[in-house]
Protein backbone atom coordinates (compact mmCIF):
# COMPACT_ATOMS: atom_id res chain seq x y z
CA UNK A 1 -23.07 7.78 12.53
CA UNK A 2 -19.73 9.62 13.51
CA UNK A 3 -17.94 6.32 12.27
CA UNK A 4 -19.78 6.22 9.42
CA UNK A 5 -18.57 9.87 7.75
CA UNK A 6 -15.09 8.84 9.47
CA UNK A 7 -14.90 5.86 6.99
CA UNK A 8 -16.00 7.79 4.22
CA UNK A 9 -13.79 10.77 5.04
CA UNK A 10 -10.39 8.64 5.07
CA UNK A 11 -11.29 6.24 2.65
CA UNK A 12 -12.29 9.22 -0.11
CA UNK A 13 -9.05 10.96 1.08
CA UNK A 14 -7.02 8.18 -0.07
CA UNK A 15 -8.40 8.74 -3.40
CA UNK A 16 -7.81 12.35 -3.46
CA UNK A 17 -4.39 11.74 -1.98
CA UNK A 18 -3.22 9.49 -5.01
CA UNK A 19 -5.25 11.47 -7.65
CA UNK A 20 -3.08 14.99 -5.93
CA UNK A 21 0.28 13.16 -5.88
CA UNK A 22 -0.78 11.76 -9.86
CA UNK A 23 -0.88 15.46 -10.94
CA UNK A 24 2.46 15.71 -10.20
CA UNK A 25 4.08 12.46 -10.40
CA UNK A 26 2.72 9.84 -12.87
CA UNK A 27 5.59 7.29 -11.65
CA UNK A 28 4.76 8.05 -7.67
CA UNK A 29 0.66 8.39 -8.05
CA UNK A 30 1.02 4.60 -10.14
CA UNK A 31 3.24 3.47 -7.41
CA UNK A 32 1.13 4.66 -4.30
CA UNK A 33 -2.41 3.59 -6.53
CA UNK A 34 -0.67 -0.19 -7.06
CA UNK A 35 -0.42 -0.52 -3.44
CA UNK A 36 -3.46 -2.44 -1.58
CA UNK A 37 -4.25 0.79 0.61
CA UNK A 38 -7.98 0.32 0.04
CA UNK A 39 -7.90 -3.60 0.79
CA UNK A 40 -5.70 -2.61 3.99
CA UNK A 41 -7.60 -0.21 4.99
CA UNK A 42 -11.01 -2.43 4.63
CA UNK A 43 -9.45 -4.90 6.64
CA UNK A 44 -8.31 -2.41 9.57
CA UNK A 45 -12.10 -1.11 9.16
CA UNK A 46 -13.64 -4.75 9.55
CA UNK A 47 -11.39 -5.61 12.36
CA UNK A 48 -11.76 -2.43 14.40
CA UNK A 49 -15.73 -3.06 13.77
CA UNK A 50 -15.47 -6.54 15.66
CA UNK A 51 -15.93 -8.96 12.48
CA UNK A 52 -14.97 -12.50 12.91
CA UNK A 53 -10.96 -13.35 11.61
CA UNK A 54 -12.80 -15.33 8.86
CA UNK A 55 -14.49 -13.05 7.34
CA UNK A 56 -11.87 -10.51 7.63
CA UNK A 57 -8.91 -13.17 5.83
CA UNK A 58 -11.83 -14.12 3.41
CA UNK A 59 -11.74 -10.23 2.18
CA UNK A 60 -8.00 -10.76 1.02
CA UNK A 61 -8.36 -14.44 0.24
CA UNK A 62 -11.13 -13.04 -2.56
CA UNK A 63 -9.17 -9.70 -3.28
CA UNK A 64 -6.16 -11.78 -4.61
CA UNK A 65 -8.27 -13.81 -6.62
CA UNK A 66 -10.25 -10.84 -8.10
CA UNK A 67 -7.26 -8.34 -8.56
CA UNK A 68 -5.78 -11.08 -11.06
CA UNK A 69 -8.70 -10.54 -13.96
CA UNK A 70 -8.19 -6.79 -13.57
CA UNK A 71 -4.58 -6.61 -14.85
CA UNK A 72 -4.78 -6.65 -18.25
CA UNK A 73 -6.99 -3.29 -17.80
CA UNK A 74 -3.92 -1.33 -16.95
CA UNK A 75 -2.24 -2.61 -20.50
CA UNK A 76 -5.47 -1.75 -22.54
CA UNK A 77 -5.81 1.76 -20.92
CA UNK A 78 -3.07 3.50 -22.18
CA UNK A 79 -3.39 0.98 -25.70
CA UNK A 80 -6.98 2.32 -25.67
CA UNK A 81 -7.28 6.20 -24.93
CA UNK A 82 -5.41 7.86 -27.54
CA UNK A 83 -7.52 5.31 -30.13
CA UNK A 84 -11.17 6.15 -28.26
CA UNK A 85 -10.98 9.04 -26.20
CA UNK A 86 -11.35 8.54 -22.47
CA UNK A 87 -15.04 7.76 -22.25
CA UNK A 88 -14.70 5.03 -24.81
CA UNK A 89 -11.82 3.98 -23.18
CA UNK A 90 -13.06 3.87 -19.91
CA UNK A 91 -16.60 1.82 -21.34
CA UNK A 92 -13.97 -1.06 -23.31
CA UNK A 93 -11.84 -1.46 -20.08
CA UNK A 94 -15.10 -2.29 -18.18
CA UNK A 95 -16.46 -4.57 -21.01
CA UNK A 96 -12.75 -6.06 -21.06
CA UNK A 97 -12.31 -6.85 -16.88
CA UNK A 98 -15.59 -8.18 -17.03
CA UNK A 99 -15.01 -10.59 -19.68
CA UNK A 100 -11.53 -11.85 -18.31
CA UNK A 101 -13.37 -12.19 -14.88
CA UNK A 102 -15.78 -14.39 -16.21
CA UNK A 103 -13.12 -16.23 -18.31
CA UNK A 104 -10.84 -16.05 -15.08
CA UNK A 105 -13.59 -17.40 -12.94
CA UNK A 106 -14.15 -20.43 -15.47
CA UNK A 107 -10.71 -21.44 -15.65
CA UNK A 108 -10.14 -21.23 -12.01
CA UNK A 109 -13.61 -23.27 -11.38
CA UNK A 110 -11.50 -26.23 -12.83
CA UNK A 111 -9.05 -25.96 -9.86
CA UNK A 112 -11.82 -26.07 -7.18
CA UNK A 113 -11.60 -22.40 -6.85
CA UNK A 114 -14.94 -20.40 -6.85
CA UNK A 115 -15.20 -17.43 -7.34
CA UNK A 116 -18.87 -17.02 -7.78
């Protein structure tokens, strides 16, 4: 159980961390948020928990794959919130990532990819 609320602790942290530095730096909190801290620090917590290397270099095989359909979020935020106000916003950019993952996952079905 200890391991459990140390995961949670570090992990929610992170996301305080970047949300603190944001406050002060929009260039620095982007910068540090772009990074793959949360994919890194899933795989250190599935190694140090024993999992098999497959699963483990299926997490980032998948991550690239599903990080790719999410991009065009981070275009239509900043397009978006001064139209729709941040709750609107926030509601089109999930309607958006979800339609360009389904898109995403059709296109890259035709390459023997699956994402689903």
């Amino acid at each position: 159980m200890t391991w459990i609320i140390t995961k949670y602790l570090l992990t929610a942290g992170m996301v305080v961390f970047i949300s603190e530095v944001t406050k002060r730096s929009d260039r620095l909190g982007g910068f540090i948020a772009a990074l793959p801290l949360m994919t890194l620090l899933t795989l250190a917590w599935l190694y140090i928990e024993n999992q098999p290397e497959d699963k483990i270099a299926n997490h980032a095989y998948y991550t690239f794959w599903y990080v790719i359909p999410t991009l065009p979020m981070f275009l239509l935020f900043p397009y978006l919130l001064p139209r729709l106000g941040f709750w609107m916003t926030m509601g089109a950019c999930i309607v958006a990532i979800m339609i360009c993952f389904g898109l995403f996952t059709l296109l890259m079905k035709g390459f023997g990819i699956e994402l689903l």
